[in-house]
PDB file of N, CA and C in Angstrom:
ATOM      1  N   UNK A   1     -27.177 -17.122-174.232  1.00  0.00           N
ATOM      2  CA  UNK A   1     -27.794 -16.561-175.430  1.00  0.00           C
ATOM      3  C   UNK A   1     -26.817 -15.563-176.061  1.00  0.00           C
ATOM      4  N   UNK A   2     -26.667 -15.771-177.400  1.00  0.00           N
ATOM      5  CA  UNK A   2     -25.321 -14.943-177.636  1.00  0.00           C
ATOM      6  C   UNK A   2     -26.145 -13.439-178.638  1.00  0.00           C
ATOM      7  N   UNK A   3     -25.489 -12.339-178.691  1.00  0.00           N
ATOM      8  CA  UNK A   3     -25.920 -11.315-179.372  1.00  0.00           C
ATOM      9  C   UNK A   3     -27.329 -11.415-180.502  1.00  0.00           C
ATOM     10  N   UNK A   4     -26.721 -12.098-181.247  1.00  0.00           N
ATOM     11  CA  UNK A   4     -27.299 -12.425-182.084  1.00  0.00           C
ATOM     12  C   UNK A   4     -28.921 -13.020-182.075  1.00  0.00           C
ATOM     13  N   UNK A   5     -28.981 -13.843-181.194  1.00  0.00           N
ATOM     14  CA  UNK A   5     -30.244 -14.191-180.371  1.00  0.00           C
ATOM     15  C   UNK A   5     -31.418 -13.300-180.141  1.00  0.00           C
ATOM     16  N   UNK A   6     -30.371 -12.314-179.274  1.00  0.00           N
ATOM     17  CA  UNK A   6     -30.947 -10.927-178.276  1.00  0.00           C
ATOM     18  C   UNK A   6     -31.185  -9.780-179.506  1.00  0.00           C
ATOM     19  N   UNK A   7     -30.920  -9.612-180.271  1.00  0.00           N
ATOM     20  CA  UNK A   7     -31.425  -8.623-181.366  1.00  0.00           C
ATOM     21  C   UNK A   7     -32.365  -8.859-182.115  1.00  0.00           C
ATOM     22  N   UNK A   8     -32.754  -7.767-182.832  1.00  0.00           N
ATOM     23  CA  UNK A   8     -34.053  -7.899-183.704  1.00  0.00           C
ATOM     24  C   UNK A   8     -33.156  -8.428-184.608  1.00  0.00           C
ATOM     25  N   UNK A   9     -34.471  -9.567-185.422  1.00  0.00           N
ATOM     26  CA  UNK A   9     -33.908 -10.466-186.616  1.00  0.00           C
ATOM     27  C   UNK A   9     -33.373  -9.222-187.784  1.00  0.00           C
ATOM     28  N   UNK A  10     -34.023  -8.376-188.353  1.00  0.00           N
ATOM     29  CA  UNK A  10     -34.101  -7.738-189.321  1.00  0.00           C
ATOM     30  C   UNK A  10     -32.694  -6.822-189.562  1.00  0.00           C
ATOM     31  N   UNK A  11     -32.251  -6.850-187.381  1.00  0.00           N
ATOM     32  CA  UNK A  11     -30.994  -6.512-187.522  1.00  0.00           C
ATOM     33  C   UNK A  11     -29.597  -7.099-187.822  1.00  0.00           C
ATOM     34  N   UNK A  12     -30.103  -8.251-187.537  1.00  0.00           N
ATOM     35  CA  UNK A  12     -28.751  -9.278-187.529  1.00  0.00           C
ATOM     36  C   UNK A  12     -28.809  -9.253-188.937  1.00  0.00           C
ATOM     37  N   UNK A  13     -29.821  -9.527-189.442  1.00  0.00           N
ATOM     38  CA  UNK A  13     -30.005 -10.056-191.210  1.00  0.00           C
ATOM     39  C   UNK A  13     -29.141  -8.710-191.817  1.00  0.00           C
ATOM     40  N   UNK A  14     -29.029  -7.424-191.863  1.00  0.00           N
ATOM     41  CA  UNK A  14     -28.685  -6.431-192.485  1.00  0.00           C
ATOM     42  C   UNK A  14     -27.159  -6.397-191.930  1.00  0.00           C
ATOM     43  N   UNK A  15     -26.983  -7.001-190.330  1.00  0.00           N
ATOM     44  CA  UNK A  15     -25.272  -6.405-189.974  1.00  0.00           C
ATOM     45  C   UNK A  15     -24.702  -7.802-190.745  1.00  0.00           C
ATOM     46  N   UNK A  16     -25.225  -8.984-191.297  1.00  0.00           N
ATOM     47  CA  UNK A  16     -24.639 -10.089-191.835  1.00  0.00           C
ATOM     48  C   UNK A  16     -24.411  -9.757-193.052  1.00  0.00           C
ATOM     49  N   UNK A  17     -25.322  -9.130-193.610  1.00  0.00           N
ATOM     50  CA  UNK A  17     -25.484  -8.980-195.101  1.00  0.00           C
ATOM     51  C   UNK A  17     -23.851  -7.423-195.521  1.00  0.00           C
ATOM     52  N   UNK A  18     -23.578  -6.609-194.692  1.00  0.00           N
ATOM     53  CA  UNK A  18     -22.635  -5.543-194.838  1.00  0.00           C
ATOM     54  C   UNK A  18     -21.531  -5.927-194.357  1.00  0.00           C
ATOM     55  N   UNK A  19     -21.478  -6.272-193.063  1.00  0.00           N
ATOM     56  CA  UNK A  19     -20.042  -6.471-192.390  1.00  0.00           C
ATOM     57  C   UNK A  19     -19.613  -7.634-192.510  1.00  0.00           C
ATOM     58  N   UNK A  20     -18.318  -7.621-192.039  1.00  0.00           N
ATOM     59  CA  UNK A  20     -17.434  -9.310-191.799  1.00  0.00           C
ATOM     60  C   UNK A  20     -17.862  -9.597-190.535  1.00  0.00           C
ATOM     61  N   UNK A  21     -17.727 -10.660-190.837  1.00  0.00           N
ATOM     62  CA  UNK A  21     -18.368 -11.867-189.809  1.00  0.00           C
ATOM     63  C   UNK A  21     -17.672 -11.473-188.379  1.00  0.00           C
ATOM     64  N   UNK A  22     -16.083 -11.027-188.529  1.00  0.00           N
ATOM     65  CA  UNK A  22     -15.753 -10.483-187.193  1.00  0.00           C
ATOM     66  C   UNK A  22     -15.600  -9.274-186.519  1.00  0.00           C
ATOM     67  N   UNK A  23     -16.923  -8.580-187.011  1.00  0.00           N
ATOM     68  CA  UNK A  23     -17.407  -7.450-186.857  1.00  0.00           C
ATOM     69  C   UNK A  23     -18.869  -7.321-186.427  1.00  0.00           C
ATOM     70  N   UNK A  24     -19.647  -8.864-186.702  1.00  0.00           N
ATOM     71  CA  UNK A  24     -20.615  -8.818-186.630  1.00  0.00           C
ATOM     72  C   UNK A  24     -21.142  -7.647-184.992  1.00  0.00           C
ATOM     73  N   UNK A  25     -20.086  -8.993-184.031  1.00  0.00           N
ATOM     74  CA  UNK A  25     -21.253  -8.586-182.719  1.00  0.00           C
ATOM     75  C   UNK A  25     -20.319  -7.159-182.409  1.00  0.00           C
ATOM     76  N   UNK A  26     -19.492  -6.834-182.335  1.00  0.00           N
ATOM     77  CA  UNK A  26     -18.943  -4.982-182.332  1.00  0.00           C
ATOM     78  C   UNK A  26     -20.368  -4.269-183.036  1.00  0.00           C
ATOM     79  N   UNK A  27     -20.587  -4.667-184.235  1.00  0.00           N
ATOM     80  CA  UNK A  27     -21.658  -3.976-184.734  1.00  0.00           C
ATOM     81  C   UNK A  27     -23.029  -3.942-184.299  1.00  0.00           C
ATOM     82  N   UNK A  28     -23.536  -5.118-183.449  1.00  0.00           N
ATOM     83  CA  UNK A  28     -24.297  -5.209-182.878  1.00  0.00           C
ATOM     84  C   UNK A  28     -24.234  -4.581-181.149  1.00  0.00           C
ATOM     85  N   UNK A  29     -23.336  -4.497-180.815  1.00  0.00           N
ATOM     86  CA  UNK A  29     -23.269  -3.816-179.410  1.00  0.00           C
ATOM     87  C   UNK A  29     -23.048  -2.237-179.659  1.00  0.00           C
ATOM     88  N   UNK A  30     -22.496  -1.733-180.539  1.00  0.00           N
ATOM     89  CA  UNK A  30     -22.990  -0.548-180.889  1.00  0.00           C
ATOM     90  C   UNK A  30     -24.070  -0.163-181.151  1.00  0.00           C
ATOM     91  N   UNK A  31     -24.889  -0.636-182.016  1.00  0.00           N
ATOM     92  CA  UNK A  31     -26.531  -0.425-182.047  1.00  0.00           C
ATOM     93  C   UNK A  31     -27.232  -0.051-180.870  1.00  0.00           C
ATOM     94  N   UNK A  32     -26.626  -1.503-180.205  1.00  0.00           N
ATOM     95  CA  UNK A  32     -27.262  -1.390-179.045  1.00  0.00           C
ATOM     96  C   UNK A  32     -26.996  -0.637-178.080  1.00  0.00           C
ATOM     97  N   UNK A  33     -25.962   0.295-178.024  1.00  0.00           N
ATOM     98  CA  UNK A  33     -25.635   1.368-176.600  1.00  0.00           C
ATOM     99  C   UNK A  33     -26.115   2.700-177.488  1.00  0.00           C
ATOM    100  N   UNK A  34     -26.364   2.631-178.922  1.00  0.00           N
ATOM    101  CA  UNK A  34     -26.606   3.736-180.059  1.00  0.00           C
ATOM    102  C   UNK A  34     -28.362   4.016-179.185  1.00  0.00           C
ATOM    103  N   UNK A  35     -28.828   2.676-179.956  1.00  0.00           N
ATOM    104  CA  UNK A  35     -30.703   2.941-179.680  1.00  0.00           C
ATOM    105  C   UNK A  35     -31.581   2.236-178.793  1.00  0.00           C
ATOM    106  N   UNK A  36     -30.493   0.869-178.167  1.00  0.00           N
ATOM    107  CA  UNK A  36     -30.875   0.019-177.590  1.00  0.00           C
ATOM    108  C   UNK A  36     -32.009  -0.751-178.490  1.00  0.00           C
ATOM    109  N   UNK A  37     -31.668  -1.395-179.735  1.00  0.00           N
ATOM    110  CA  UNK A  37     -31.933  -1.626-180.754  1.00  0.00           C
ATOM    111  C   UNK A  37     -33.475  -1.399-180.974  1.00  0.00           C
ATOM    112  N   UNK A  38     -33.862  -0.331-181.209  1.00  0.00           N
ATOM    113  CA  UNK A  38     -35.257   0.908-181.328  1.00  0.00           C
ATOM    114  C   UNK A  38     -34.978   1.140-183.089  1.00  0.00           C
ATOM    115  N   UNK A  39     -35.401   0.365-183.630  1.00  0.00           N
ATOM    116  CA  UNK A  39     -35.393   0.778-185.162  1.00  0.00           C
ATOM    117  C   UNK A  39     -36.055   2.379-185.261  1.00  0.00           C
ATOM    118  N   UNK A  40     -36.687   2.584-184.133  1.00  0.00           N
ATOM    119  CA  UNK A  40     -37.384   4.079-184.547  1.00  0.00           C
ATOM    120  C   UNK A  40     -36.947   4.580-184.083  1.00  0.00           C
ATOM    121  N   UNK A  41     -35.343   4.642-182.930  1.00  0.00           N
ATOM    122  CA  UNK A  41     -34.484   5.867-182.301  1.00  0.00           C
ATOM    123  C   UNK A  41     -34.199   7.103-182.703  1.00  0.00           C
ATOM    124  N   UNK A  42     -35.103   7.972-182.537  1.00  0.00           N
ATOM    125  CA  UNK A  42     -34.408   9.304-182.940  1.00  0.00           C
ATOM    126  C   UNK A  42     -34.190  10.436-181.839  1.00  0.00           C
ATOM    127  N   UNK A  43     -32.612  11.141-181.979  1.00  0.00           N
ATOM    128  CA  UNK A  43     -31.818  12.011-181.034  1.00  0.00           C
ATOM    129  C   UNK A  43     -31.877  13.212-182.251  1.00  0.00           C
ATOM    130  N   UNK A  44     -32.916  14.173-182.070  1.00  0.00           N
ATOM    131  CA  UNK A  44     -33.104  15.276-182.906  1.00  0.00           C
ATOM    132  C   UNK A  44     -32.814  16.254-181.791  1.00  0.00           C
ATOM    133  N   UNK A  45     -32.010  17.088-181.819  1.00  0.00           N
ATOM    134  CA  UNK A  45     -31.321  18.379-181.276  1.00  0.00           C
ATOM    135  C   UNK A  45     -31.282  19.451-182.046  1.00  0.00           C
ATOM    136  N   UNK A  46     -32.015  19.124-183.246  1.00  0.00           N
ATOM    137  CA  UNK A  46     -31.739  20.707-184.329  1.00  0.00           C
ATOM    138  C   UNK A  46     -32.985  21.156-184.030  1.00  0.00           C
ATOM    139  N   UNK A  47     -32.825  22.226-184.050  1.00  0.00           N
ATOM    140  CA  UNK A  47     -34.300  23.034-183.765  1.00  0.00           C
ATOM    141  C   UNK A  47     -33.517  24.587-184.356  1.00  0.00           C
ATOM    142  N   UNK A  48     -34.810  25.905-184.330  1.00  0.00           N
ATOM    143  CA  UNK A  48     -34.783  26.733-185.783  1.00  0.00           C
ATOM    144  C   UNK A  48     -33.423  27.726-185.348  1.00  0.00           C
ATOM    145  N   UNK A  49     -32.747  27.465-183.766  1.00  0.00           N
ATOM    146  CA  UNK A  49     -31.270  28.312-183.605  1.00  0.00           C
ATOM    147  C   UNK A  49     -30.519  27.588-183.607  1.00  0.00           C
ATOM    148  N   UNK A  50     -30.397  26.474-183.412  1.00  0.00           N
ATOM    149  CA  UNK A  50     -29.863  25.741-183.386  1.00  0.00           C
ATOM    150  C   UNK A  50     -29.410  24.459-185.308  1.00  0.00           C
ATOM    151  N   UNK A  51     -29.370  24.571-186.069  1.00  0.00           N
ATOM    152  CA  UNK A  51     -29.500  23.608-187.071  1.00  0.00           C
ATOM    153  C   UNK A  51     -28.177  22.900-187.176  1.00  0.00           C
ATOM    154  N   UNK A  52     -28.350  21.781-188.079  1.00  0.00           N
ATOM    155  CA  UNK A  52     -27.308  20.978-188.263  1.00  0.00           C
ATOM    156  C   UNK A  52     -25.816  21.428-187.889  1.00  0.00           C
ATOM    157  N   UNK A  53     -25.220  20.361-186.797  1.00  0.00           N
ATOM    158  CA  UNK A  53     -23.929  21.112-187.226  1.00  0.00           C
ATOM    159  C   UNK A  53     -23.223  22.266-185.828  1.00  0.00           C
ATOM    160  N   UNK A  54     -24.257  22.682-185.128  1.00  0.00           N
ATOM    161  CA  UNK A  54     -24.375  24.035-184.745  1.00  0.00           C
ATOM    162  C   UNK A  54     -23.996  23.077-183.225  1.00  0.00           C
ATOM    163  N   UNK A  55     -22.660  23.793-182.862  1.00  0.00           N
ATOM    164  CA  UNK A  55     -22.375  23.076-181.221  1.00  0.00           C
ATOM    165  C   UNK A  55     -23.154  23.674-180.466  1.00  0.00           C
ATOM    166  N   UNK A  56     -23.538  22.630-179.826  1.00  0.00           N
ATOM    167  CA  UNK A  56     -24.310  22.713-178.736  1.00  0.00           C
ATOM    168  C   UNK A  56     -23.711  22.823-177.263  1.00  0.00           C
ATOM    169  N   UNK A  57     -22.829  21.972-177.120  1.00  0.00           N
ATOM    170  CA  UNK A  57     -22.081  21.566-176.273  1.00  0.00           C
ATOM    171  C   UNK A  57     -20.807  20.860-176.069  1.00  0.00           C
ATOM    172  N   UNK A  58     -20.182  20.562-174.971  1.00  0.00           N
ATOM    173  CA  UNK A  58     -19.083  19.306-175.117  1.00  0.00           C
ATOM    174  C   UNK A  58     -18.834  18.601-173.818  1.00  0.00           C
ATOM    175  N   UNK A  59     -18.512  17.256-174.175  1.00  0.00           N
ATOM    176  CA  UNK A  59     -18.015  16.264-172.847  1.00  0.00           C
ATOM    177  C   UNK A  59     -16.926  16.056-172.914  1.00  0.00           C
ATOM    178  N   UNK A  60     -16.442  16.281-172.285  1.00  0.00           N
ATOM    179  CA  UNK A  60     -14.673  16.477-171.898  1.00  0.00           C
ATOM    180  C   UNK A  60     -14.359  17.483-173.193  1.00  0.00           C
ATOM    181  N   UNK A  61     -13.386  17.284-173.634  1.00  0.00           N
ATOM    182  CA  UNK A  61     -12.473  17.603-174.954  1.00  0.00           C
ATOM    183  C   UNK A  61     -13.256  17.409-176.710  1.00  0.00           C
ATOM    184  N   UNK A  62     -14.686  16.881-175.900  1.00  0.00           N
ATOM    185  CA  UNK A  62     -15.108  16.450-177.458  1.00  0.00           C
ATOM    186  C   UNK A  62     -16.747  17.805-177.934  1.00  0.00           C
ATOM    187  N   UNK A  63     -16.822  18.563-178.714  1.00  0.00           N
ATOM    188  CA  UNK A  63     -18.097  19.451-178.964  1.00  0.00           C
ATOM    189  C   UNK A  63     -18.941  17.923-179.419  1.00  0.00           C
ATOM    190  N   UNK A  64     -19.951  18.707-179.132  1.00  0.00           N
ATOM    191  CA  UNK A  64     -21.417  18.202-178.904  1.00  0.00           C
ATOM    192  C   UNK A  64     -22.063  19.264-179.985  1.00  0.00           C
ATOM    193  N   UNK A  65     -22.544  18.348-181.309  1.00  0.00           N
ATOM    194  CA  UNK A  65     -23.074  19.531-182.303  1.00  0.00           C
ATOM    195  C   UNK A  65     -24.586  19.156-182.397  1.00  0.00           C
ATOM    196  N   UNK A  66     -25.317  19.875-182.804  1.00  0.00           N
ATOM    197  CA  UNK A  66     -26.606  19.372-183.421  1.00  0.00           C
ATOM    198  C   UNK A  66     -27.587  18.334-184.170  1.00  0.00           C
ATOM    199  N   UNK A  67     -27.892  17.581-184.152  1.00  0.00           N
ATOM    200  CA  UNK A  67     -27.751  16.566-185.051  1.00  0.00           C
ATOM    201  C   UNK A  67     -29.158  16.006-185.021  1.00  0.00           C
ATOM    202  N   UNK A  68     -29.290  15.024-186.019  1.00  0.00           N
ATOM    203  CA  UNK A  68     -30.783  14.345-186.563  1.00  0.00           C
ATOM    204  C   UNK A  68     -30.595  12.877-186.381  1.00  0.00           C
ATOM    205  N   UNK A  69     -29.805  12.228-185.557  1.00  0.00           N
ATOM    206  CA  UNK A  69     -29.494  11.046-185.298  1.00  0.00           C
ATOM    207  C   UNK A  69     -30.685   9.804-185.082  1.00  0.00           C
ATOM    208  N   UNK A  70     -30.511   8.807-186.803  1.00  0.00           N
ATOM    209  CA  UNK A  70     -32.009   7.873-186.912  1.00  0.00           C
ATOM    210  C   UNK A  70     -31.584   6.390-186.792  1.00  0.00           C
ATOM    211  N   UNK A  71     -32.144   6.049-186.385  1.00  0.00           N
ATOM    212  CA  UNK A  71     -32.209   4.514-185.668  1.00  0.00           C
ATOM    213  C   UNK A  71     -31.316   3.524-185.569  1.00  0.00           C
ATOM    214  N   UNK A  72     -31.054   1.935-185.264  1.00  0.00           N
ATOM    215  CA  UNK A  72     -30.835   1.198-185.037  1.00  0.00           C
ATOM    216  C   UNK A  72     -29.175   1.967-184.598  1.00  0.00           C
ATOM    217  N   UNK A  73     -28.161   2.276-185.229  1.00  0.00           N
ATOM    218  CA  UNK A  73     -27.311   3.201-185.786  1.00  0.00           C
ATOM    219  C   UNK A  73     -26.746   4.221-185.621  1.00  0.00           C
ATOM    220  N   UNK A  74     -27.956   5.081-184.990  1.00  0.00           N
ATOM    221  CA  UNK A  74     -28.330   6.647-184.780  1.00  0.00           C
ATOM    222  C   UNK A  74     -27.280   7.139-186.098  1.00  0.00           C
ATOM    223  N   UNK A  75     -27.360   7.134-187.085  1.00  0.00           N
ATOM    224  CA  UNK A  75     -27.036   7.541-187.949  1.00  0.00           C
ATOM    225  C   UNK A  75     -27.478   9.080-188.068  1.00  0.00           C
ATOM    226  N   UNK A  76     -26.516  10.286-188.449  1.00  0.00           N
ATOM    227  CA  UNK A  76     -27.214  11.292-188.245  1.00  0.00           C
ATOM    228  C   UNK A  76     -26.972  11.806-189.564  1.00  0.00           C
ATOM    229  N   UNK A  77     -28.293  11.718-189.828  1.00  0.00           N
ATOM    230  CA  UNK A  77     -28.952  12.130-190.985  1.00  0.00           C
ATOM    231  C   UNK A  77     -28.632  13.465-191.652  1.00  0.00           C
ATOM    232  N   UNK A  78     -27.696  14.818-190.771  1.00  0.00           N
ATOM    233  CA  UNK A  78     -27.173  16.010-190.896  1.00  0.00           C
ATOM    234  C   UNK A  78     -26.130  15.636-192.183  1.00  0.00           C
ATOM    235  N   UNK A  79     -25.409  14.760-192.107  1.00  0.00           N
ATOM    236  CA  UNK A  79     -24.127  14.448-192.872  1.00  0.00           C
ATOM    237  C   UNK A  79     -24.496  13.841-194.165  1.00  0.00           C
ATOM    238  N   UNK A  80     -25.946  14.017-194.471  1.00  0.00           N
ATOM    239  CA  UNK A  80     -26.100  12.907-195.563  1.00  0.00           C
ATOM    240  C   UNK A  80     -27.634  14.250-196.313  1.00  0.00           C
ATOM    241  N   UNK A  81     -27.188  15.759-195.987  1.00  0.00           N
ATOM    242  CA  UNK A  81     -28.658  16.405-196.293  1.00  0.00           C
ATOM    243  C   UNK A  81     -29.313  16.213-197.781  1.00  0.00           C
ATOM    244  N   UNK A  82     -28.804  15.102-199.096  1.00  0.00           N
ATOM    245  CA  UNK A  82     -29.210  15.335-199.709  1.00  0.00           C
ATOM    246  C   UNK A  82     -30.058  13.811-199.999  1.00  0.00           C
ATOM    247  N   UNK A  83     -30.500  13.151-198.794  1.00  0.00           N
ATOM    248  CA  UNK A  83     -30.753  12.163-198.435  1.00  0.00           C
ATOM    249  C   UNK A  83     -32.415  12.256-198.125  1.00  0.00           C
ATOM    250  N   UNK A  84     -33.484  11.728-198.322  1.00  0.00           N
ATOM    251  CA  UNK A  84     -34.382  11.246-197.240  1.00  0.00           C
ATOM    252  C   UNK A  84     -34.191  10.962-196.207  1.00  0.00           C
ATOM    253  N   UNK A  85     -34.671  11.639-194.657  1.00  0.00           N
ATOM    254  CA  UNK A  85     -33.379  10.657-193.342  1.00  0.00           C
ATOM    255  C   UNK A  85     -34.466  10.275-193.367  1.00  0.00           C
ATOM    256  N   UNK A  86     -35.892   9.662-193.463  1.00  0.00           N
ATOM    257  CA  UNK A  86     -36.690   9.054-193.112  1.00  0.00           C
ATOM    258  C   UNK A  86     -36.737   7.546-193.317  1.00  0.00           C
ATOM    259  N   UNK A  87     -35.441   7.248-194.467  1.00  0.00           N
ATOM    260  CA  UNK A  87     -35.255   6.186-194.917  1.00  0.00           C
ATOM    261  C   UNK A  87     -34.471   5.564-193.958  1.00  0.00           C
ATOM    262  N   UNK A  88     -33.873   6.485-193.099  1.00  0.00           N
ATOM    263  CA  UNK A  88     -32.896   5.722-192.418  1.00  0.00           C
ATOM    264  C   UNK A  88     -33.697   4.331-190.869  1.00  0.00           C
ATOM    265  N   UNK A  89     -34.854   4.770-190.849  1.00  0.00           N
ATOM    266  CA  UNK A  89     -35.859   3.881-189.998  1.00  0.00           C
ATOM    267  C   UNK A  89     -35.522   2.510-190.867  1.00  0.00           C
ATOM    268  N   UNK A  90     -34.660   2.329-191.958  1.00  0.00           N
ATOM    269  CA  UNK A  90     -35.045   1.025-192.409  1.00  0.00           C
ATOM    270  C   UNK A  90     -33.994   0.217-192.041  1.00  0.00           C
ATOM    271  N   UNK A  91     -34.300  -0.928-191.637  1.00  0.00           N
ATOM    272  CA  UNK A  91     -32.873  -1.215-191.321  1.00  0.00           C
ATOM    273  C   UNK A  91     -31.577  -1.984-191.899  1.00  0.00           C
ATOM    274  N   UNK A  92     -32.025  -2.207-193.133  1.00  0.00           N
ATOM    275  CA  UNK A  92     -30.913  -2.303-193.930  1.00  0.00           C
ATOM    276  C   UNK A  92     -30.499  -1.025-194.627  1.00  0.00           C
ATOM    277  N   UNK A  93     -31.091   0.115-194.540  1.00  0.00           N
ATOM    278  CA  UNK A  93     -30.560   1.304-195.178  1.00  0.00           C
ATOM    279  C   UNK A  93     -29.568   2.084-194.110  1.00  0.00           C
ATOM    280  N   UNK A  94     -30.079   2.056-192.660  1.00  0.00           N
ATOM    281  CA  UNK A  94     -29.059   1.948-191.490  1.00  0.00           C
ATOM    282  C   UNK A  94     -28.034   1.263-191.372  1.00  0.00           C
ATOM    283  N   UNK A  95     -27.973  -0.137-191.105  1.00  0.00           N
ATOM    284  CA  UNK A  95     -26.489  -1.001-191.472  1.00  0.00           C
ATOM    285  C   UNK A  95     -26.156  -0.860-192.696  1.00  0.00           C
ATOM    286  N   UNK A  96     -26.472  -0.472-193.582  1.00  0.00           N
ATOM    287  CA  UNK A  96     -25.553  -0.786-195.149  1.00  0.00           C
ATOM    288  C   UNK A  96     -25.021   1.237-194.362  1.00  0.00           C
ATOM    289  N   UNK A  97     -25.519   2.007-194.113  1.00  0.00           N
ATOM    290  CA  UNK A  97     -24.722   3.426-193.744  1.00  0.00           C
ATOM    291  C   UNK A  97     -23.563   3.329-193.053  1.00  0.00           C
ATOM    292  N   UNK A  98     -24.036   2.408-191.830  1.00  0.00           N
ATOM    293  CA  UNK A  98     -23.251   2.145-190.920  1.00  0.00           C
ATOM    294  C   UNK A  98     -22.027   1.415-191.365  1.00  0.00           C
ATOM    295  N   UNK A  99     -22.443   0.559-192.305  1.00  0.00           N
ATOM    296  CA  UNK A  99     -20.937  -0.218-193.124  1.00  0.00           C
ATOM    297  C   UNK A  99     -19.972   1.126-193.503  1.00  0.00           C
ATOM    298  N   UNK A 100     -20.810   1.769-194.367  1.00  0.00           N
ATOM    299  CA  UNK A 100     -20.079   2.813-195.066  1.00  0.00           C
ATOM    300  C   UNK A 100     -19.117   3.536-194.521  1.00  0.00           C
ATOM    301  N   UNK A 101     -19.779   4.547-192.868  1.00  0.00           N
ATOM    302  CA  UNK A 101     -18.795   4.946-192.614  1.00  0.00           C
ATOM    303  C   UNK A 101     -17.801   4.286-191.610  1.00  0.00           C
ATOM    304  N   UNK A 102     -18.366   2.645-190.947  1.00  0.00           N
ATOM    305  CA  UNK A 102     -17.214   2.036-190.244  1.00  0.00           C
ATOM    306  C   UNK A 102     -16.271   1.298-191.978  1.00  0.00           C
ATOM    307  N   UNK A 103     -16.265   1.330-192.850  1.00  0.00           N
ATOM    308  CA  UNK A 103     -15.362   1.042-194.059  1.00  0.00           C
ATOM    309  C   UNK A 103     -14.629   2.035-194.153  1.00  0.00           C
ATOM    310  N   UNK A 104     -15.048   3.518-193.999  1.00  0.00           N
ATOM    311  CA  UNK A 104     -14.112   4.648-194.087  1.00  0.00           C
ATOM    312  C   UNK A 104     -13.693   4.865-192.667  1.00  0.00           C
ATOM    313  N   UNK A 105     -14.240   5.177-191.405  1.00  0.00           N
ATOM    314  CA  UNK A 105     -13.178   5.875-190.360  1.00  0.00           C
ATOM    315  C   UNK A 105     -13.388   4.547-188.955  1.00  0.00           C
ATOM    316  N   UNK A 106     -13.579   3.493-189.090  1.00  0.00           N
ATOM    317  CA  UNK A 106     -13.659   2.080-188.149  1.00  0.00           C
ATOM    318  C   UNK A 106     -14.762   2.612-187.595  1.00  0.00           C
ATOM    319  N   UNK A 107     -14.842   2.256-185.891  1.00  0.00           N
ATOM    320  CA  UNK A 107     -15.687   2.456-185.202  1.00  0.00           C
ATOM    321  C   UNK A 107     -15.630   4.422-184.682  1.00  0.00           C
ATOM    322  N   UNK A 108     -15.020   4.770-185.063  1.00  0.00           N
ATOM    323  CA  UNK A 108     -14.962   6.320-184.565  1.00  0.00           C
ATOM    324  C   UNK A 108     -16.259   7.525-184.859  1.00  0.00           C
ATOM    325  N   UNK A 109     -17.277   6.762-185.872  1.00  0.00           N
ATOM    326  CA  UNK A 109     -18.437   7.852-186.286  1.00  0.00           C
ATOM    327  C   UNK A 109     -19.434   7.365-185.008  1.00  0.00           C
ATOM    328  N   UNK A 110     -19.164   6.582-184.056  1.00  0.00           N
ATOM    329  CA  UNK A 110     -19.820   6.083-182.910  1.00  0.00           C
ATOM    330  C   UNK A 110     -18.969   6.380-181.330  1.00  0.00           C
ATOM    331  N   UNK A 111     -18.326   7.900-181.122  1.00  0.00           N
ATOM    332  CA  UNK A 111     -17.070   8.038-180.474  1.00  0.00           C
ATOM    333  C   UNK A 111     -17.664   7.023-178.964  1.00  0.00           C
ATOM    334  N   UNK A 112     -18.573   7.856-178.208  1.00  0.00           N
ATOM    335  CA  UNK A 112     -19.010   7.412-177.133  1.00  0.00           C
ATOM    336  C   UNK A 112     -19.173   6.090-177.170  1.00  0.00           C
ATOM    337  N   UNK A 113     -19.927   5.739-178.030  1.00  0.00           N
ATOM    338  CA  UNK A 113     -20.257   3.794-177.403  1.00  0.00           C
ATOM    339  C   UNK A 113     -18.781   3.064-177.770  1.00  0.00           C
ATOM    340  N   UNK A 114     -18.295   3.803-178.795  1.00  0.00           N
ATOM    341  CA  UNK A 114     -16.955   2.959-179.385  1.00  0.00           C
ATOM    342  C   UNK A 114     -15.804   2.835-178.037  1.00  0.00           C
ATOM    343  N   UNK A 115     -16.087   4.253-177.446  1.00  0.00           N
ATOM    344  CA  UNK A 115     -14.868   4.054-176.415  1.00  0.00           C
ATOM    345  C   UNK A 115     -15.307   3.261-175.169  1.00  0.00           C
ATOM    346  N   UNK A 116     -17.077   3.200-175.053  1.00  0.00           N
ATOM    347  CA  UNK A 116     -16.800   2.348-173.551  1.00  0.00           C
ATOM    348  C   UNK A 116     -16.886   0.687-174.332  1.00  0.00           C
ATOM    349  N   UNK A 117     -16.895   0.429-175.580  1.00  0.00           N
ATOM    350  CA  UNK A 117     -16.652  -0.201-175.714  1.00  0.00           C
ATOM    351  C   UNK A 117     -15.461  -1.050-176.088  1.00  0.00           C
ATOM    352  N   UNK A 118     -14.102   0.086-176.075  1.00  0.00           N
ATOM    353  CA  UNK A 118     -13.190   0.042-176.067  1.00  0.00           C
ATOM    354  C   UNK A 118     -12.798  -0.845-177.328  1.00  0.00           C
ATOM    355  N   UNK A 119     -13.243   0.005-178.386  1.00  0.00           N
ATOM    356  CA  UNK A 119     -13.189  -0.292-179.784  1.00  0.00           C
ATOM    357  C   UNK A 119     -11.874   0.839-180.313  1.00  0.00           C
ATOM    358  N   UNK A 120     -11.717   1.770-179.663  1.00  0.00           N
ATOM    359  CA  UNK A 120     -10.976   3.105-180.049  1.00  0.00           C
ATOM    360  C   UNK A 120     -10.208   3.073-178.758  1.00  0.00           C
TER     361      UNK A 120
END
């Protein structure tokens, strides 16, 4: 059964409709180590000392900041504040984001899944 199979339809339909075809399943195995494809994934860490942005922490060499990270994607909604992030539950408004910033910086706005996926 190949990727494509194993995902929600609504996802494949949106990573077909943004990316190249040989990007598809990269884009799909990111999702999937992102939300474990949970269109409703959310990694909210901002709270009222903490807000956007605000390190929290770090793993190895890398800070760990605050963030509003929404579904399929974990797209974090911090980088986009003049946005609805509620929109981001949709999932072509998630992959068409996700195009955006793998069109500007590749797989790197995904550091962790990108590296065990040894995309970076």
């Amino acid at each position: 059964m190949s990727l494509q199979d194993e995902a929600p339809a609504e996802l494949v339909v949106s990573i077909r409709e943004f990316f190249p075809e040989e990007e598809w399943d990269n884009a799909l195995r990111i999702s999937r180590l992102e939300s474990n494809w949970d269109a409703f994934a959310l990694n909210d860490s901002t709270d009222d000392h903490h807000p956007c942005g605000s390190i929290i922490g770090r793993s190895g060499n890398v800070n760990i900041s605050a963030e509003r990270s929404i579904g399929y994607f974990q797209i974090n909604s911090c980088n986009f504040p003049d946005w609805e992030w509620a929109r981001l539950y949709n999932a072509r408004h998630n992959a068409g984001t996700a195009h955006m910033l793998w069109a500007d910086r590749g797989w790197s706005p995904w550091y962790f899944s990108a590296r065990t996926l040894r995309l970076i």
